[in-house]
C-alpha atoms as a PDB file:
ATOM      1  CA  UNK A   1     128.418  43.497 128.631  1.00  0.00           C
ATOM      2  CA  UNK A   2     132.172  43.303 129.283  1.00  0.00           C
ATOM      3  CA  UNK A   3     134.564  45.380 126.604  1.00  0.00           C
ATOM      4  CA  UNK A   4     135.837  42.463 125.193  1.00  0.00           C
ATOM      5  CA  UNK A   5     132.046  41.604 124.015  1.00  0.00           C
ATOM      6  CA  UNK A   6     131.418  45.191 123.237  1.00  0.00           C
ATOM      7  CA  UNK A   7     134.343  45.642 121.223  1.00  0.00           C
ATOM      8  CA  UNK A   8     133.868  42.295 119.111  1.00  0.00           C
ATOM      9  CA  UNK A   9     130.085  43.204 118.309  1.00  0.00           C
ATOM     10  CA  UNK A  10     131.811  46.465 116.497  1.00  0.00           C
ATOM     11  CA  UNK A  11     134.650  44.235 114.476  1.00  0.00           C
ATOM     12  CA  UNK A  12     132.448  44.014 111.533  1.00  0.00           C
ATOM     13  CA  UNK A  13     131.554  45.391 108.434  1.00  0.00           C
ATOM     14  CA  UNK A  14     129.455  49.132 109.583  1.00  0.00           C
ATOM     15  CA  UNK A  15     126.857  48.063 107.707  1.00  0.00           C
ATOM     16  CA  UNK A  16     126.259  45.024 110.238  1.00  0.00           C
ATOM     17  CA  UNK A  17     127.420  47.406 112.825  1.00  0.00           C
ATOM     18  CA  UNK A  18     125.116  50.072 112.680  1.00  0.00           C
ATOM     19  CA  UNK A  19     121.958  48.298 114.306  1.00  0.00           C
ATOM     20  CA  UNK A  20     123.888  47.781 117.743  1.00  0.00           C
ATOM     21  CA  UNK A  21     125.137  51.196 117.861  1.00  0.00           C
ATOM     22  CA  UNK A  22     121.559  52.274 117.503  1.00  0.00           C
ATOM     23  CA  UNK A  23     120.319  53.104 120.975  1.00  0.00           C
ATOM     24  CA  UNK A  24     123.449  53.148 122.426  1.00  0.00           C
ATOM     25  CA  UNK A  25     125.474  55.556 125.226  1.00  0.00           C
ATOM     26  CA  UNK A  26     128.356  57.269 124.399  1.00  0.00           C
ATOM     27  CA  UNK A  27     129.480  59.118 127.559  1.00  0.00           C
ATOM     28  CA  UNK A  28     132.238  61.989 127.555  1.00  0.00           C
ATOM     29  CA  UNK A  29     133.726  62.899 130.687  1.00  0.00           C
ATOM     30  CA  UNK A  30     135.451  66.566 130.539  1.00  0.00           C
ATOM     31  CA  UNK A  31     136.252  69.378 133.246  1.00  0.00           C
ATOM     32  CA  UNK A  32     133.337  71.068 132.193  1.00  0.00           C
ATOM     33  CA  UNK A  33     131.272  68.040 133.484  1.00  0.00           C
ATOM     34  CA  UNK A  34     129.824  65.158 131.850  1.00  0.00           C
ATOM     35  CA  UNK A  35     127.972  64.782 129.026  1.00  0.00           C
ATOM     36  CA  UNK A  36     125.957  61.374 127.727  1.00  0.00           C
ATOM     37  CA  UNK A  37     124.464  60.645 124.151  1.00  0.00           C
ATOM     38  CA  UNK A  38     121.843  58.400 123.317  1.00  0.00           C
ATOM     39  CA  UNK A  39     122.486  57.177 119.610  1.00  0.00           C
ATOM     40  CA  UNK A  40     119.947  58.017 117.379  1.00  0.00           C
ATOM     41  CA  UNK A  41     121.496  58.144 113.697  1.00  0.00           C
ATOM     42  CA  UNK A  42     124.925  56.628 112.103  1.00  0.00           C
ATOM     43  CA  UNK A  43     125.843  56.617 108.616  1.00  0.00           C
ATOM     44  CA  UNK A  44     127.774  53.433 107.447  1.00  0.00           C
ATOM     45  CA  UNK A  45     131.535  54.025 105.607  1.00  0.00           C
ATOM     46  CA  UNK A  46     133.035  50.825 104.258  1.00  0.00           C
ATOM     47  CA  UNK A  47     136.488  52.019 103.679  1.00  0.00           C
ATOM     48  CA  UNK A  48     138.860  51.955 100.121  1.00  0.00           C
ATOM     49  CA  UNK A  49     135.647  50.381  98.628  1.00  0.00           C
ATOM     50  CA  UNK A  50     133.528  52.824  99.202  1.00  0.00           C
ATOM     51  CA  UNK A  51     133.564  55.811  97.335  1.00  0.00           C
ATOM     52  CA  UNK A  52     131.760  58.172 100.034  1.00  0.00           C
ATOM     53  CA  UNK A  53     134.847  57.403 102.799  1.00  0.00           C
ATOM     54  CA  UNK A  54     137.792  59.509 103.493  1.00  0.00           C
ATOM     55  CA  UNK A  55     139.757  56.001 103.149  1.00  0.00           C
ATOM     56  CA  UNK A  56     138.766  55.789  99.532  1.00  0.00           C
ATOM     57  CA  UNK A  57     141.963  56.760  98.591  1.00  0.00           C
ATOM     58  CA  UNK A  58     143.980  55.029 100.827  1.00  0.00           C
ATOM     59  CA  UNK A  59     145.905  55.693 104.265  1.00  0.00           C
ATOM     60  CA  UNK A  60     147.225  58.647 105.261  1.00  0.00           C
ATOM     61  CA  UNK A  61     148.425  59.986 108.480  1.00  0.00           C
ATOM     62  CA  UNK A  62     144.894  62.538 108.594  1.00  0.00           C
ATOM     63  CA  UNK A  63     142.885  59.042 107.978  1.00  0.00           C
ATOM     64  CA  UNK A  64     145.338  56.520 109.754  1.00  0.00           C
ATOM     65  CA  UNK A  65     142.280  55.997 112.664  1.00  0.00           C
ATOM     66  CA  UNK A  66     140.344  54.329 110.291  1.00  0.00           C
ATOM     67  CA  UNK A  67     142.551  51.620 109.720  1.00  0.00           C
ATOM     68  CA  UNK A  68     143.050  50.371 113.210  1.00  0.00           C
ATOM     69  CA  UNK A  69     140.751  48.266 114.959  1.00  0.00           C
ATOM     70  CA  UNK A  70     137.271  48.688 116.133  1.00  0.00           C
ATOM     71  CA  UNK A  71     136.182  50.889 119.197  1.00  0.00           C
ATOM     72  CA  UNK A  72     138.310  53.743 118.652  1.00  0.00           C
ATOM     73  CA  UNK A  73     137.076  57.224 117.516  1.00  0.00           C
ATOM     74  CA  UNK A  74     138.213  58.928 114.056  1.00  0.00           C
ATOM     75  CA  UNK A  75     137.595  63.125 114.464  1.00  0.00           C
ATOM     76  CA  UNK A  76     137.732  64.999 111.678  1.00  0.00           C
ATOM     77  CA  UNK A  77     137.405  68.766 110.802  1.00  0.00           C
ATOM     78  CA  UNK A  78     135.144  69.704 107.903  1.00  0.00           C
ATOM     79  CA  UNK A  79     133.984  72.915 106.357  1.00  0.00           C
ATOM     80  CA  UNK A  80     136.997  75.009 108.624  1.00  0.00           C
ATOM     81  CA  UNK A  81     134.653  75.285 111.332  1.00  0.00           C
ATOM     82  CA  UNK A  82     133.055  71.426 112.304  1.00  0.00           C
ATOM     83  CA  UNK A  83     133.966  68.481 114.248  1.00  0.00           C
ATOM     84  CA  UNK A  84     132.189  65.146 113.385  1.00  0.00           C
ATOM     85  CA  UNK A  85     133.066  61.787 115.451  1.00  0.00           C
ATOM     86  CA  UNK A  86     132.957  57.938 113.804  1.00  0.00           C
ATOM     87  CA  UNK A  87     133.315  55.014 115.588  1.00  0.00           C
ATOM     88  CA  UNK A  88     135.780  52.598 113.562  1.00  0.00           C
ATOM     89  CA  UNK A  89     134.381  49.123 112.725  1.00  0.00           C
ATOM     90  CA  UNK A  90     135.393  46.168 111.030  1.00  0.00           C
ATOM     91  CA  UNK A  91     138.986  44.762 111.484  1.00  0.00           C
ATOM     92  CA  UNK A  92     142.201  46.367 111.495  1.00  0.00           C
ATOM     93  CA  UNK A  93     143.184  47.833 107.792  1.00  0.00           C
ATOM     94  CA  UNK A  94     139.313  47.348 106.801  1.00  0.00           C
ATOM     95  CA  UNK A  95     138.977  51.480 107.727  1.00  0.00           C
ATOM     96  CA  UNK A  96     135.358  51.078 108.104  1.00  0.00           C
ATOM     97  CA  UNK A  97     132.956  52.892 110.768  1.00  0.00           C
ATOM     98  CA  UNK A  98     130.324  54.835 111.328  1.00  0.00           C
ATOM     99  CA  UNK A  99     129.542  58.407 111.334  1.00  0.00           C
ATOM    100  CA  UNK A 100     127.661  59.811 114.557  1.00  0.00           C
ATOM    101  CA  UNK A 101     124.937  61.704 112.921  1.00  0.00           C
ATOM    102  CA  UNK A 102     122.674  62.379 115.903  1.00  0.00           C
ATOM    103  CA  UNK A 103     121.171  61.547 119.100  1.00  0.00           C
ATOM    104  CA  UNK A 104     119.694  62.487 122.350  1.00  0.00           C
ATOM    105  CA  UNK A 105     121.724  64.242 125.300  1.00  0.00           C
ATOM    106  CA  UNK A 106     120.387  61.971 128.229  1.00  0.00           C
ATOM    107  CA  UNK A 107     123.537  63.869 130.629  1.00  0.00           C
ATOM    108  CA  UNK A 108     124.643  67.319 131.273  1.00  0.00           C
ATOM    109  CA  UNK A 109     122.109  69.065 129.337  1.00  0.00           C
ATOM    110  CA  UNK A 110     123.403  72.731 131.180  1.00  0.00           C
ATOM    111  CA  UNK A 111     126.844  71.768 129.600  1.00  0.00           C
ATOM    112  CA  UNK A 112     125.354  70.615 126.062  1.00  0.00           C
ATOM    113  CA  UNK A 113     123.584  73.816 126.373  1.00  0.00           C
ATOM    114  CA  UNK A 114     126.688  75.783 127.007  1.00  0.00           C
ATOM    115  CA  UNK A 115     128.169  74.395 124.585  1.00  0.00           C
ATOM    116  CA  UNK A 116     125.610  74.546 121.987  1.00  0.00           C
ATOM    117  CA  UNK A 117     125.113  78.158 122.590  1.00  0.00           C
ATOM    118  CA  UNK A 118     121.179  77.646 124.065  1.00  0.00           C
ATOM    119  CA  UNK A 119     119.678  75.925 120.695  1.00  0.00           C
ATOM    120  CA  UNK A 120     115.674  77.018 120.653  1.00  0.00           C
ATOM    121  CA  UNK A 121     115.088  73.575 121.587  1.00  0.00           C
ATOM    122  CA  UNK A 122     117.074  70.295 123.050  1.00  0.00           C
ATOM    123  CA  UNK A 123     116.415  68.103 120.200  1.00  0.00           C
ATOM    124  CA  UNK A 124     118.933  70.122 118.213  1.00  0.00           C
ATOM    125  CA  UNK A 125     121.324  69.949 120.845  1.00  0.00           C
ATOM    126  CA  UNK A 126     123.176  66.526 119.241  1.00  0.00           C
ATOM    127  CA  UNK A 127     120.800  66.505 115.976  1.00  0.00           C
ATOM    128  CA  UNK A 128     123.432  66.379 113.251  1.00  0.00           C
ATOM    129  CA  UNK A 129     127.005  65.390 113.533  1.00  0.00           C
ATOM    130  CA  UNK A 130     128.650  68.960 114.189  1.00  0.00           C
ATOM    131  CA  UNK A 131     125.688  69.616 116.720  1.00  0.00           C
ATOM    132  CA  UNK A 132     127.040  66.071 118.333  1.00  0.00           C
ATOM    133  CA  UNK A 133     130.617  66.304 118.382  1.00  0.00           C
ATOM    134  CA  UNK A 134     130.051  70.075 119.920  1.00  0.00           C
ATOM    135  CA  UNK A 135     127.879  69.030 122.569  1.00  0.00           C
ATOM    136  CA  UNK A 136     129.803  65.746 124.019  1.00  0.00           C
ATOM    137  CA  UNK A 137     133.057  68.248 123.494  1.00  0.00           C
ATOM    138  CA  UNK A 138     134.669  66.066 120.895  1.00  0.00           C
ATOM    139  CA  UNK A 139     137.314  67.562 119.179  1.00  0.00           C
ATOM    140  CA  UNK A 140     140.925  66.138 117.300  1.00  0.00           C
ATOM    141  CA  UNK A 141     142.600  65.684 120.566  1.00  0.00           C
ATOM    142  CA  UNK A 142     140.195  62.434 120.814  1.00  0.00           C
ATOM    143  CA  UNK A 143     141.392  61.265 117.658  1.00  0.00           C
ATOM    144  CA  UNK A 144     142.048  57.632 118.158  1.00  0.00           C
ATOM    145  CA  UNK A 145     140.555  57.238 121.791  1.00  0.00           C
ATOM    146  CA  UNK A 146     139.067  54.064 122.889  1.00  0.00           C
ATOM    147  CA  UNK A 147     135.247  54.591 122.851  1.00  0.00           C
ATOM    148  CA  UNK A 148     135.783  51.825 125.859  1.00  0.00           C
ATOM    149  CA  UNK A 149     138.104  53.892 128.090  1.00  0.00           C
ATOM    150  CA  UNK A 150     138.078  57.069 129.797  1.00  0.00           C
ATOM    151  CA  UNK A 151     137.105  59.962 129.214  1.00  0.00           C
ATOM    152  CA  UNK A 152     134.947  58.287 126.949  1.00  0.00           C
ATOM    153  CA  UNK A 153     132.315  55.408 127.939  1.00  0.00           C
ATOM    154  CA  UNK A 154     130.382  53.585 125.061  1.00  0.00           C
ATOM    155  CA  UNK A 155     127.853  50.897 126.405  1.00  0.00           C
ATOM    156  CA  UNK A 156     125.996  49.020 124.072  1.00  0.00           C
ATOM    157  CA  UNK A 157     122.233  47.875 124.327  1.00  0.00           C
ATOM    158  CA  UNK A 158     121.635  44.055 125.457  1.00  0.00           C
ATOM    159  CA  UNK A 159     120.648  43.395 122.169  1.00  0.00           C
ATOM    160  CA  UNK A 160     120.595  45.518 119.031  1.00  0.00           C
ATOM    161  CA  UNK A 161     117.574  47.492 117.770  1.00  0.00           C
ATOM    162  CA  UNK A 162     114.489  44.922 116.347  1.00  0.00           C
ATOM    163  CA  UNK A 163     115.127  45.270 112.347  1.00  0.00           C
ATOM    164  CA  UNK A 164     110.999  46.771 112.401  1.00  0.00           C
ATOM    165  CA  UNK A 165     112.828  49.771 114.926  1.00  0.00           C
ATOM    166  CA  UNK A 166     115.442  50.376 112.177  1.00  0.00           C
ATOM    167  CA  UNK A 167     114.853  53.012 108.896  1.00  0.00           C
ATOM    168  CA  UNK A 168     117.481  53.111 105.777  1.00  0.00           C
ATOM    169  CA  UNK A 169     118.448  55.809 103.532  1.00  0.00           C
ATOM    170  CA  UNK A 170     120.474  57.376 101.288  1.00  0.00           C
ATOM    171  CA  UNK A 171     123.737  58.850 103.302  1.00  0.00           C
ATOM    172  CA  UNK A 172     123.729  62.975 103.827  1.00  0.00           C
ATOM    173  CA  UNK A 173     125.736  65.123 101.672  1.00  0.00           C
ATOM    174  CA  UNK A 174     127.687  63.008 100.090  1.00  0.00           C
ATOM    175  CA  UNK A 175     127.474  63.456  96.074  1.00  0.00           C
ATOM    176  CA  UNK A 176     128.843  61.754  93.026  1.00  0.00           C
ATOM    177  CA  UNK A 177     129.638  58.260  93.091  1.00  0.00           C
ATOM    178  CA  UNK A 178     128.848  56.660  96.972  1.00  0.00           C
ATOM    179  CA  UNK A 179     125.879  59.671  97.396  1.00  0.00           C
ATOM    180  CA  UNK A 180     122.334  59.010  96.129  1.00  0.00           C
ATOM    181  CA  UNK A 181     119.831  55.908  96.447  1.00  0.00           C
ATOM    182  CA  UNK A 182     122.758  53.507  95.376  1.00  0.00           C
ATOM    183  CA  UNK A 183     124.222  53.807  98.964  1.00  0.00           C
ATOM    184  CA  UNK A 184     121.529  53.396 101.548  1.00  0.00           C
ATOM    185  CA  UNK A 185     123.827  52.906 104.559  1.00  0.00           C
ATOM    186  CA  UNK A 186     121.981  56.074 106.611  1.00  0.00           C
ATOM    187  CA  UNK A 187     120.539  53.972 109.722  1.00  0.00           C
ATOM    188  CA  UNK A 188     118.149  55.933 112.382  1.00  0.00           C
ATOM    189  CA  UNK A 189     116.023  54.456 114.873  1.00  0.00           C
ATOM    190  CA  UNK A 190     112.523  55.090 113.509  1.00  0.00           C
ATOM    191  CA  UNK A 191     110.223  58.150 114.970  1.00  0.00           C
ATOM    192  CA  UNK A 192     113.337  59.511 117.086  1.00  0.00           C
ATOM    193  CA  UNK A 193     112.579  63.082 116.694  1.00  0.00           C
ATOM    194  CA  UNK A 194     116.370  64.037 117.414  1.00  0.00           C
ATOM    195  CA  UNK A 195     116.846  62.534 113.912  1.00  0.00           C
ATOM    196  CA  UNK A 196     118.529  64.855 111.217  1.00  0.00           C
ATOM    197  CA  UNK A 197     116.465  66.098 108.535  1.00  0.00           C
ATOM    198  CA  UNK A 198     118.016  64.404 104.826  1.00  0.00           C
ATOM    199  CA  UNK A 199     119.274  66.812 102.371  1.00  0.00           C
ATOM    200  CA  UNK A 200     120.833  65.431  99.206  1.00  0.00           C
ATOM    201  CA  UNK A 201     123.569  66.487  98.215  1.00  0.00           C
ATOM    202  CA  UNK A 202     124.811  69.785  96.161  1.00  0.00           C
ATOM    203  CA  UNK A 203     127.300  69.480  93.836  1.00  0.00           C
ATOM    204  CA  UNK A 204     130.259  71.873  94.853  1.00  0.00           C
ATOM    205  CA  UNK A 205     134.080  72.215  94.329  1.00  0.00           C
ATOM    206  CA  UNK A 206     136.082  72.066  97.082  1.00  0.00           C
ATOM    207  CA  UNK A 207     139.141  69.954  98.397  1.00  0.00           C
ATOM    208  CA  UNK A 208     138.937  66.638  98.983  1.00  0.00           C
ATOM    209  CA  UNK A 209     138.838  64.831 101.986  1.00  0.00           C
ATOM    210  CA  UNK A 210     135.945  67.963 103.005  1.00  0.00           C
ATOM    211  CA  UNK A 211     133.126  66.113 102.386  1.00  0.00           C
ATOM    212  CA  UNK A 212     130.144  65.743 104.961  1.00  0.00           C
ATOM    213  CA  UNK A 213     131.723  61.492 104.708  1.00  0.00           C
ATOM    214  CA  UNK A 214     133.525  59.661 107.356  1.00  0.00           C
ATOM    215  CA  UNK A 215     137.330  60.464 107.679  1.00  0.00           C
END
């Protein structure tokens, strides 16, 4: 599949988008060495209409990723200690994408490990976004790369996952309005044991734009 093809299969909503990124490679190339995921888990964002998104409230130079147009990667830095990588979707000024919640490290597992400071076991060395982001070595300074382009490599499966592959739930962490049963844009290929465990969300004050939510 040429990037063109890859790239077009991404400009829709994430919703429609999530199934082909099921399954799929994202490779990371660093001086450390490189690192592949296999997509497991993305959580669907649809942008100023979506209550859950970090483009809810419109542009802004932290969110301005979102609104350009599909393939590239938003980072964003959550809690004061986390990473967590999106892939944008949709069409330029939609600011949709979706949230890399986990996966399997197919590549580099001695770097993951590094990395992810020797987790008991490998399936929580990309299970979870931080986990992800920490083990492909994803930080802000790939803010806006081309998921297409060095040092990253995306390749999409021939065809996306078979609908009886694909579970739905309610998004992770995300409370209030866009959190809860209403919003069941959580997509995970079904049985993957790299899968993150779903824990609703607590009700807590804190700034915005901190929430576990794309952007």
């Amino acid at each position: 599949m040429d990037v063109f093809d890859a790239r077009s299969l991404l400009a829709v909503p994430a919703t429609e988008a999530a199934p082909r990124l099921l399954g799929a490679v994202l490779h990371r190339e660093s001086a450390d060495g490189p690192v592949a995921v296999r997509i497991t888990e993305v959580e669907a964002y649809l942008g100023e209409a979506d209550p859950g998104s970090h483009a809810f409230r419109g542009q802004s130079a932290r969110n301005s990723t979102m609104f350009g147009p599909a393939g590239h990667l938003y980072v964003y830095f959550t809690y004061g200690m986390h990473y967590c990588a999106n892939v944008v979707c949709g069409e330029a000024g939609q600011a949709t994408g979706l949230l890399l919640r986990a996966g399997e490290i197919i590549e580099g597992k001695p770097v993951a490990r590094h990395r992810r400071r020797d987790p008991k076991t490998d399936l929580d060395l990309a299970r979870g976004p931080a986990r992800l982001a920490q083990a492909l070595g994803i930080d802000r300074e790939l803010n806006g790369a081309d998921v297409f382009a060095r040092p990253l490599r995306l390749e999409l499966p021939s065809e996306p996952a078979a609908p009886e592959m694909v579970s739905r739930g309610p998004r992770v962490g995300v409370s209030g309005e866009g959190g809860g049963e209403a919003y069941p844009w959580r997509f995970w290929l079904t049985g993957e044991p790299t899968v993150s465990k779903y824990r609703p969300a607590v009700q807590r004050r804190r700034p915005y734009g901190a929430t576990a939510a794309t952007g």
